[in-house]
Protein backbone atom coordinates (compact mmCIF):
# COMPACT_ATOMS: atom_id res chain seq x y z
CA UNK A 1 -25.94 -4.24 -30.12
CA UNK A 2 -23.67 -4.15 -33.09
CA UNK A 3 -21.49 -7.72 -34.19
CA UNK A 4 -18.75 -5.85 -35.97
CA UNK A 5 -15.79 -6.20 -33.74
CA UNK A 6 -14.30 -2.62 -35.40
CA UNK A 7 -17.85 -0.92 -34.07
CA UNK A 8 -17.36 -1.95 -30.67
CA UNK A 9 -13.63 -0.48 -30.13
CA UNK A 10 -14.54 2.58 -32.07
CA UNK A 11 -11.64 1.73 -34.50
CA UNK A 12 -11.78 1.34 -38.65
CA UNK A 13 -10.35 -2.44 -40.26
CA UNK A 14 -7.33 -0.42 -41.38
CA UNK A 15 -6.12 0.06 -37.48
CA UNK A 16 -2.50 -0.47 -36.32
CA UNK A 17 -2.02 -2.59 -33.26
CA UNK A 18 -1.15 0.39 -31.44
CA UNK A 19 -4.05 2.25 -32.46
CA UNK A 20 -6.34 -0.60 -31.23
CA UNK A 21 -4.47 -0.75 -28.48
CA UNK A 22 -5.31 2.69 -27.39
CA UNK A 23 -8.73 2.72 -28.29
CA UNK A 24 -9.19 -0.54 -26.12
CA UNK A 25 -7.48 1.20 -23.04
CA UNK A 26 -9.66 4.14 -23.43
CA UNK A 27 -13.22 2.42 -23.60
CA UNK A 28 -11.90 -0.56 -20.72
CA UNK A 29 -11.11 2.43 -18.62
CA UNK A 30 -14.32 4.04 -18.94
CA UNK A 31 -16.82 1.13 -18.65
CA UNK A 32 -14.72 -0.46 -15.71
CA UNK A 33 -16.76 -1.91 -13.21
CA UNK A 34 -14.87 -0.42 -10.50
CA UNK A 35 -15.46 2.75 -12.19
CA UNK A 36 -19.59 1.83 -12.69
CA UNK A 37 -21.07 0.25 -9.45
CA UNK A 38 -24.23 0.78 -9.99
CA UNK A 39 -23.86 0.43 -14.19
CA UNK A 40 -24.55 -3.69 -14.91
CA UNK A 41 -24.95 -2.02 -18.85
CA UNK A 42 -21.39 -0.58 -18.40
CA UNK A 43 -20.37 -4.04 -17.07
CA UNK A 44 -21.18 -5.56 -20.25
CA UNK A 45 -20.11 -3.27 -22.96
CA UNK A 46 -16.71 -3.94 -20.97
CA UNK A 47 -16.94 -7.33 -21.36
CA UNK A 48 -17.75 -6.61 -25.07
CA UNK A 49 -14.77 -4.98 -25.53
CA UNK A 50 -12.26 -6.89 -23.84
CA UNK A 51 -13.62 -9.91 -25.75
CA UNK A 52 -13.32 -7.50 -29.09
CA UNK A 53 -9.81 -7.00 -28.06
CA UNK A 54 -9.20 -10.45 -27.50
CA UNK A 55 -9.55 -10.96 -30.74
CA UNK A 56 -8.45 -7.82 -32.98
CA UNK A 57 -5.33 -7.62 -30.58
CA UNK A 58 -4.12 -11.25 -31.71
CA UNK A 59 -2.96 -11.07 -34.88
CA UNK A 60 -3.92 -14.35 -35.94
CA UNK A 61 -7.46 -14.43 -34.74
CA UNK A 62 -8.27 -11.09 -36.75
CA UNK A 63 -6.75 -12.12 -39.90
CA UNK A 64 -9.41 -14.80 -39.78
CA UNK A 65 -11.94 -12.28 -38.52
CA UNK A 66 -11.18 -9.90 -41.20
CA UNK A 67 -11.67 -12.78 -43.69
CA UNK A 68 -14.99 -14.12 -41.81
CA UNK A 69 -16.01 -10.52 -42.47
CA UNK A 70 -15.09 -10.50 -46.00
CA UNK A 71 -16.58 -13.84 -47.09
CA UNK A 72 -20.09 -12.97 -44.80
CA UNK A 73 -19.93 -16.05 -43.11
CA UNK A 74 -22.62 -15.52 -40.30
CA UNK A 75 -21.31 -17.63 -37.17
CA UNK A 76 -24.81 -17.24 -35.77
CA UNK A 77 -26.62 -19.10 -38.49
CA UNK A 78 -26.47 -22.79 -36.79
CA UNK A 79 -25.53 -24.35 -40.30
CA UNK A 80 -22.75 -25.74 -39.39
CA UNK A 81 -20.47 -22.74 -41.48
CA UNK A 82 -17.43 -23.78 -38.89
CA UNK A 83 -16.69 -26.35 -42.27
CA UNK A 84 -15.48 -23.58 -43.78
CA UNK A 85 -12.57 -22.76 -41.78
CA UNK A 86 -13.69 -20.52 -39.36
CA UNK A 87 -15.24 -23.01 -36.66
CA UNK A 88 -13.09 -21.79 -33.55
CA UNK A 89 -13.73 -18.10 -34.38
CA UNK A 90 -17.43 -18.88 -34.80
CA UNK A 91 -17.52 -20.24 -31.38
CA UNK A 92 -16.09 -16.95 -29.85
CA UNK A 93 -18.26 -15.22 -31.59
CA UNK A 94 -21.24 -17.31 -30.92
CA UNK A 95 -19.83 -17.49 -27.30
CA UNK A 96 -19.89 -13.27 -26.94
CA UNK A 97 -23.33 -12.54 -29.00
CA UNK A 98 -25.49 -15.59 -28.21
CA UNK A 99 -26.31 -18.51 -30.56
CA UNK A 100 -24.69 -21.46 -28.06
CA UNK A 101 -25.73 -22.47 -24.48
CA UNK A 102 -24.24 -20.94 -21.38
CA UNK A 103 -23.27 -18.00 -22.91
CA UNK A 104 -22.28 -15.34 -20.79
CA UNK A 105 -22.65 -12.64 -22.84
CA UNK A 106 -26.04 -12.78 -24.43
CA UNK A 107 -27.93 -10.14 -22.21
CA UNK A 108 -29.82 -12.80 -20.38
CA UNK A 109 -29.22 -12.26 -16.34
CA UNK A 110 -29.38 -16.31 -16.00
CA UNK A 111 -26.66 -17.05 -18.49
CA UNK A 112 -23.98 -15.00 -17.40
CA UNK A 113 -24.72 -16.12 -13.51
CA UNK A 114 -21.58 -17.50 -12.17
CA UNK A 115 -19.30 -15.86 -14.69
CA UNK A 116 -17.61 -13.18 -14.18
CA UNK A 117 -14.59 -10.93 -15.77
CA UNK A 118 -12.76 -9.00 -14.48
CA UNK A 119 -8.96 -7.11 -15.10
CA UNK A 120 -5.88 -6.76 -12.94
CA UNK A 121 -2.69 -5.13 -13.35
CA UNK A 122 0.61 -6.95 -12.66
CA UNK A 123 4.14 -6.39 -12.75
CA UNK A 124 6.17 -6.77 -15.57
CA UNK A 125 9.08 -9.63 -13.78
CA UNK A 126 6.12 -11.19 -12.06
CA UNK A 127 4.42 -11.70 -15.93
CA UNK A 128 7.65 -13.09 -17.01
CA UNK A 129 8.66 -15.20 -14.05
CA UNK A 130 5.70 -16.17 -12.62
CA UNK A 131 4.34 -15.96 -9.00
CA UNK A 132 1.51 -14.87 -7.01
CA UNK A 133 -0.50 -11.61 -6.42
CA UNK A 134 -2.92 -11.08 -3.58
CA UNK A 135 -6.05 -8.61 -4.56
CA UNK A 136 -9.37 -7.69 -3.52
CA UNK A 137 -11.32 -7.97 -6.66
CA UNK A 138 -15.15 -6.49 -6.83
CA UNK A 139 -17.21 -9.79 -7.79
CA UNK A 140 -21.26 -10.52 -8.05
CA UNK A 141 -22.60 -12.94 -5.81
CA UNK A 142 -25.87 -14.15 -5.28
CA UNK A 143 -28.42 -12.43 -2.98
CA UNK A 144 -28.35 -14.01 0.14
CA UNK A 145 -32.20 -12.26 0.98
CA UNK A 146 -33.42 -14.29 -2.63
CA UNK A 147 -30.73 -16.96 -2.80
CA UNK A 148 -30.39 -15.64 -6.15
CA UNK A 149 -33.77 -15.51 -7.76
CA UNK A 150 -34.41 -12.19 -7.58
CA UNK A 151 -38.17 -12.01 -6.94
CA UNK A 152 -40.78 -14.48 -6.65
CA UNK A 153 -43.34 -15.26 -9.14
CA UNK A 154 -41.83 -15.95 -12.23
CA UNK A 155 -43.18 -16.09 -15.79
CA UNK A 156 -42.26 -15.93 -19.70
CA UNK A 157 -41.57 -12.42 -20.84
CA UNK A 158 -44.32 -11.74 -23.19
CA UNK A 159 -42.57 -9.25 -25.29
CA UNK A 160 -39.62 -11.59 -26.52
CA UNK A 161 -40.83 -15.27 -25.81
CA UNK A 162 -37.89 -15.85 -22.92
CA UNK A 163 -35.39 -15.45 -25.33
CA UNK A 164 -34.34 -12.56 -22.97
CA UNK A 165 -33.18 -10.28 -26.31
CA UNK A 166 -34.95 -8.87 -30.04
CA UNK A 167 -32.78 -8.42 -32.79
CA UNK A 168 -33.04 -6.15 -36.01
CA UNK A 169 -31.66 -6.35 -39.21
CA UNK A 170 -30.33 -9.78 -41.34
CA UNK A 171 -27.21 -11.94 -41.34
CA UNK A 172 -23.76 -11.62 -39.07
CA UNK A 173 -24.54 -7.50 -38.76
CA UNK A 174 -27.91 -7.66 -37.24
CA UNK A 175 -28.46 -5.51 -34.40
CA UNK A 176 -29.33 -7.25 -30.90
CA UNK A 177 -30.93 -5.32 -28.25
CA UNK A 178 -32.23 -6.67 -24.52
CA UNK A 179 -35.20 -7.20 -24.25
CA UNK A 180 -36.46 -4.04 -22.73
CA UNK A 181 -39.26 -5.45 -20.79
CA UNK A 182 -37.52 -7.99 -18.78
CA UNK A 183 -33.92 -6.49 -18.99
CA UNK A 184 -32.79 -8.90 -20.66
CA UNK A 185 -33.07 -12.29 -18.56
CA UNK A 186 -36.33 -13.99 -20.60
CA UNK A 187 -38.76 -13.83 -17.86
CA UNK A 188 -40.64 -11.00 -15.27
CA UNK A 189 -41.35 -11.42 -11.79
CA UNK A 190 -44.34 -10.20 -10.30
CA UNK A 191 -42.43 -9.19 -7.37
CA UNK A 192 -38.82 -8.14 -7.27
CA UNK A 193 -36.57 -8.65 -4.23
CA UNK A 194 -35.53 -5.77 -2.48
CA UNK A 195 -32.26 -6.31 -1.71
CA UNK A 196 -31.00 -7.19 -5.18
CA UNK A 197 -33.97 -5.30 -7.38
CA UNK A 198 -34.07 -8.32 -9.24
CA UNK A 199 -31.37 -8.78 -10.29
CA UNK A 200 -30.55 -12.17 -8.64
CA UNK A 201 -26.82 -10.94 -7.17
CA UNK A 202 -24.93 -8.43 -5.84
CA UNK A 203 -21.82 -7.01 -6.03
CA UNK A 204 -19.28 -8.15 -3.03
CA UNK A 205 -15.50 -7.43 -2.39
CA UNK A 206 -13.81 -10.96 -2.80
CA UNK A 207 -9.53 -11.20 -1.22
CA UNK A 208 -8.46 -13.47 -3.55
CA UNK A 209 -4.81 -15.06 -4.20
CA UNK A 210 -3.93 -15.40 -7.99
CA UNK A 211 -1.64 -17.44 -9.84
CA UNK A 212 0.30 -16.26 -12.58
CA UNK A 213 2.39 -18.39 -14.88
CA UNK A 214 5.65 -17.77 -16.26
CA UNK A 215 5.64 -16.38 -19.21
CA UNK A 216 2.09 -14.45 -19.05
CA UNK A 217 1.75 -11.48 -21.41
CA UNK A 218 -0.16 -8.75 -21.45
CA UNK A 219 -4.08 -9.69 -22.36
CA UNK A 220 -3.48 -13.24 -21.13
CA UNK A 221 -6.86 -14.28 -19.58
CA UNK A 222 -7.02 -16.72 -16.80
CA UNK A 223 -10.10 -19.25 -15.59
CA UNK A 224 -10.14 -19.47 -12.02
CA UNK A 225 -13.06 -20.27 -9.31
CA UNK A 226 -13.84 -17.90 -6.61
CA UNK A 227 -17.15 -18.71 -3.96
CA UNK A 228 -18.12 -21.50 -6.64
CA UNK A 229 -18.02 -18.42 -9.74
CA UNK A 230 -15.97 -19.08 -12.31
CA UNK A 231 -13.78 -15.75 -13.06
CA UNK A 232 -12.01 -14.74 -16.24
CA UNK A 233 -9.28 -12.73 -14.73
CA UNK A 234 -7.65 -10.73 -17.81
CA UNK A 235 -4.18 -9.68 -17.26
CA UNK A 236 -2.59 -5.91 -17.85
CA UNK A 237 1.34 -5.93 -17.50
CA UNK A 238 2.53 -2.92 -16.29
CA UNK A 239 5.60 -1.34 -18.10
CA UNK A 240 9.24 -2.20 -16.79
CA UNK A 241 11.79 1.24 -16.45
CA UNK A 242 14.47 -1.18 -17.74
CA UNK A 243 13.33 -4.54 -19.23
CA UNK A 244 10.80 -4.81 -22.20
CA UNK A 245 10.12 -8.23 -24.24
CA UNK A 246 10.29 -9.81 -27.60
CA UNK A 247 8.84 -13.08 -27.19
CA UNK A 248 10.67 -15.34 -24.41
CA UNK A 249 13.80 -12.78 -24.89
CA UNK A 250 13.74 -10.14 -22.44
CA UNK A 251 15.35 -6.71 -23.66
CA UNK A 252 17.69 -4.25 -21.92
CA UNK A 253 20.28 -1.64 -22.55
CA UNK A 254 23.09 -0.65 -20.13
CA UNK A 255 25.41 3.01 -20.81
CA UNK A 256 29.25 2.70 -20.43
CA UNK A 257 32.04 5.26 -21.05
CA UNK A 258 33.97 5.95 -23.97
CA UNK A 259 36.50 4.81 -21.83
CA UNK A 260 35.00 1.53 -20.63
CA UNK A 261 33.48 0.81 -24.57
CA UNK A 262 37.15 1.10 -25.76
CA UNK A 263 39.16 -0.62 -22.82
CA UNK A 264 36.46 -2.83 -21.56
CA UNK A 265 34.99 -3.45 -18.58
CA UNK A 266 32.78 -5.26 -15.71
CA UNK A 267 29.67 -4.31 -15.37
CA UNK A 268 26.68 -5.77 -12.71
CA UNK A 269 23.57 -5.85 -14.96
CA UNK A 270 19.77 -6.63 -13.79
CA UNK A 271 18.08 -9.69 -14.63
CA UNK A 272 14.83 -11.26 -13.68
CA UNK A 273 16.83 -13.15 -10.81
CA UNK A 274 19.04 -10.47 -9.69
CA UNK A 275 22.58 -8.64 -10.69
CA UNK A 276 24.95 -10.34 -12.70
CA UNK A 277 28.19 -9.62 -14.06
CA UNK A 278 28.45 -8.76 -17.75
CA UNK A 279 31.55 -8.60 -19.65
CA UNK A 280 32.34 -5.54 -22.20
CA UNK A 281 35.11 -6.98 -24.47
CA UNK A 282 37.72 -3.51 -25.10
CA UNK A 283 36.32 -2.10 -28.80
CA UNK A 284 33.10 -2.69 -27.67
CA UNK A 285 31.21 -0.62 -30.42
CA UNK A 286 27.92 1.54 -29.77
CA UNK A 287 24.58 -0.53 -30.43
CA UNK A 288 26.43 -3.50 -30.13
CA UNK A 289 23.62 -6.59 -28.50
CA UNK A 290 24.89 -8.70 -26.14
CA UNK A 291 22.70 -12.22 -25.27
CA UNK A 292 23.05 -13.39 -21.83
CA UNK A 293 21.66 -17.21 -22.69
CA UNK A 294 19.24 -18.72 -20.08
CA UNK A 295 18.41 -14.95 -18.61
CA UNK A 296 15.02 -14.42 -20.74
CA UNK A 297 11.31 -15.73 -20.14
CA UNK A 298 10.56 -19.61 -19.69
CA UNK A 299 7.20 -20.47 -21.36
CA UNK A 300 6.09 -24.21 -22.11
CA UNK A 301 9.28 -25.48 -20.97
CA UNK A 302 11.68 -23.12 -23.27
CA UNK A 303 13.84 -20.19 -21.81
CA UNK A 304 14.63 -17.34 -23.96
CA UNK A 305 17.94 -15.27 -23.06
CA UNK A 306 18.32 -11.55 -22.39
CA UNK A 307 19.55 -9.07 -24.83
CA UNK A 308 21.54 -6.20 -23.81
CA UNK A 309 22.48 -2.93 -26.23
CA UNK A 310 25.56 -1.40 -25.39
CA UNK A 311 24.89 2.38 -25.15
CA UNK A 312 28.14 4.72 -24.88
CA UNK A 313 27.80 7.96 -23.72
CA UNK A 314 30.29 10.56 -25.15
CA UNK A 315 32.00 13.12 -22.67
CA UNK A 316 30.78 16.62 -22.43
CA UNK A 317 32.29 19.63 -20.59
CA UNK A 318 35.44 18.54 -21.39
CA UNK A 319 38.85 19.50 -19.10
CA UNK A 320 41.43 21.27 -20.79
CA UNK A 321 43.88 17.89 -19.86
CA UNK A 322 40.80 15.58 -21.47
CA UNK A 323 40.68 18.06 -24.32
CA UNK A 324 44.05 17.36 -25.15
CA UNK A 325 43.92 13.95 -24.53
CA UNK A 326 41.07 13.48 -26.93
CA UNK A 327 42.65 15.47 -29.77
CA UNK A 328 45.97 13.32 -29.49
CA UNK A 329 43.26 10.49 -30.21
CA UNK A 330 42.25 12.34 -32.96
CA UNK A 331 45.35 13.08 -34.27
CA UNK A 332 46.25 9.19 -34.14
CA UNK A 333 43.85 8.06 -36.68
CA UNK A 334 41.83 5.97 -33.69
């Protein structure tokens, strides 16, 4: 199992934002758990990549990855290399690949019990004003037939020690593989519960009513508890036909006449809370932003406004009276 961020998306370090972007969508879609039922592998190298994601998809964090990378600090060496400057990304990193307790992503069954990730999409006014979102979300549980043990008769993989994984290689690039004689979880059973195949849980159909905050964007990740699991729901914000964002501002563009651009006009615009009138002062000129203050996102207590672009769309298949008319304007200078 590879380390480099880069490797897991597929992408080089020279990637654009929208390239990783793309390349993130692609794999996400493809190891899905919805898509893999039976796949607990494809379940992980999800997880893998959204956490990869997570990181080269903030610009911040992967600045400081790409230096990590650069100066081969190893966040998996224990020697306390977080002095440096890179102690919060080490604990990601040591969080995704193993090297701290609990970890959920280390290949051992045990650790990741009771944490699970999972996606959702939402709509784009319900990321920016908040609210809640009803969904039936494809969770593990434990075996009831086990309670979660998977088997009786449990002892100490020989092959890796119960450390559950053997790795290959030196330093932050080493390659970590599962254990292949006890999948991963550290120990064997002599006899494997039916019901689960010893694996310990199962996957169940959860109804479950989410959240959201104001303000959420897209990749926003949120903690929440579900049948005593903790769940990492990851957020996907569905395009808007007529708002985008730009931080707390909320973006729009509305099309008026020649006419209406030159005498003005009223106009009802959309808004996160409805139609409201906007104003087009006469000589209103093409590309021209108008900021409706208080109409944009409110995050940590701030609202931003929303910023409309004047678009003015020209006659065509003129009249021969609006023909005339228009070369009279010509003929003025106007």
């Amino acid at each position: 199992m590879t380390k480099d961020l880069y490797e897991i998306l597929g992408v080089s370090e020279k990637s654009t934002p929208d390239e990783l972007r793309k390349a993130y969508r692609t794999l996400a879609k493809k190891n899905h758990p919805d898509a893999n039922p039976d796949n607990p592998a494809a379940e992980e190298r999800f997880k893998r990549i959204s956490d990869a994601y997570d990181i080269l998809g903030n610009p911040e964090k992967r600045e400081q990855y790409d230096l990590m990378r650069k100066s081969g600090h190893n966040p998996f060496s224990g020697d306390g290399g977080g002095a440096e400057g890179f102690g919060d990304l080490s604990d990601i990193l040591r969080s995704m690949f193993g090297g701290g307790g609990g970890n959920p992503f280390d290949g051992r069954a045990s650790a990741s019990r009771g944490t699970s990730q999972v996606e959702i999409e939402i709509p784009f006014v319900t990321a920016a004003k908040g609210g809640t979102v009803q969904r039936s979300l494809r969770l593990p549980v434990a075996c009831r037939k086990c309670n979660g043990a998977g088997g009786s008769g449990r002892e100490t993989c020989a092959s890796c020690g119960g450390a559950g994984r053997i790795s290959s290689g030196q330093g932050f690039f080493s390659t970590m593989h599962p254990c292949a004689n006890c999948g991963g979880r550290g120990y064997t059973l002599k006899k494997r519960c039916s019901t689960c195949g010893g694996a310990g849980e199962i996957q169940s159909r959860e109804k479950v009513s989410l959240r959201i905050p104001s303000g959420a964007s897209d990749g926003t990740t949120l903690r929440t508890s579900i049948g005593g699991n903790t769940v990492l729901v990851r957020l996907r914000v569905k395009n808007d036909r007529f708002f985008s964002r730009k931080g707390r501002d909320i973006l729009c563009s509305v099309t008026v006449t020649a006419a209406q651009a030159v005498l003005g006009a009223s106009l009802m615009v959309r808004t996160l809370d409805g139609k409201v009138k906007l104003k087009i002062k006469p000589g209103t000129q093409p590309g021209t932003v108008l900021r409706m203050r208080g109409k944009g996102v409110t995050h940590n207590g701030v609202t931003g406004d929303l910023l409309v672009t004047v678009v003015v769309k020209l006659p065509v298949n003129l009249t021969d009276d609006q023909h005339s008319l228009w070369i009279k304007v010509k003929e003025t200078g106007s």
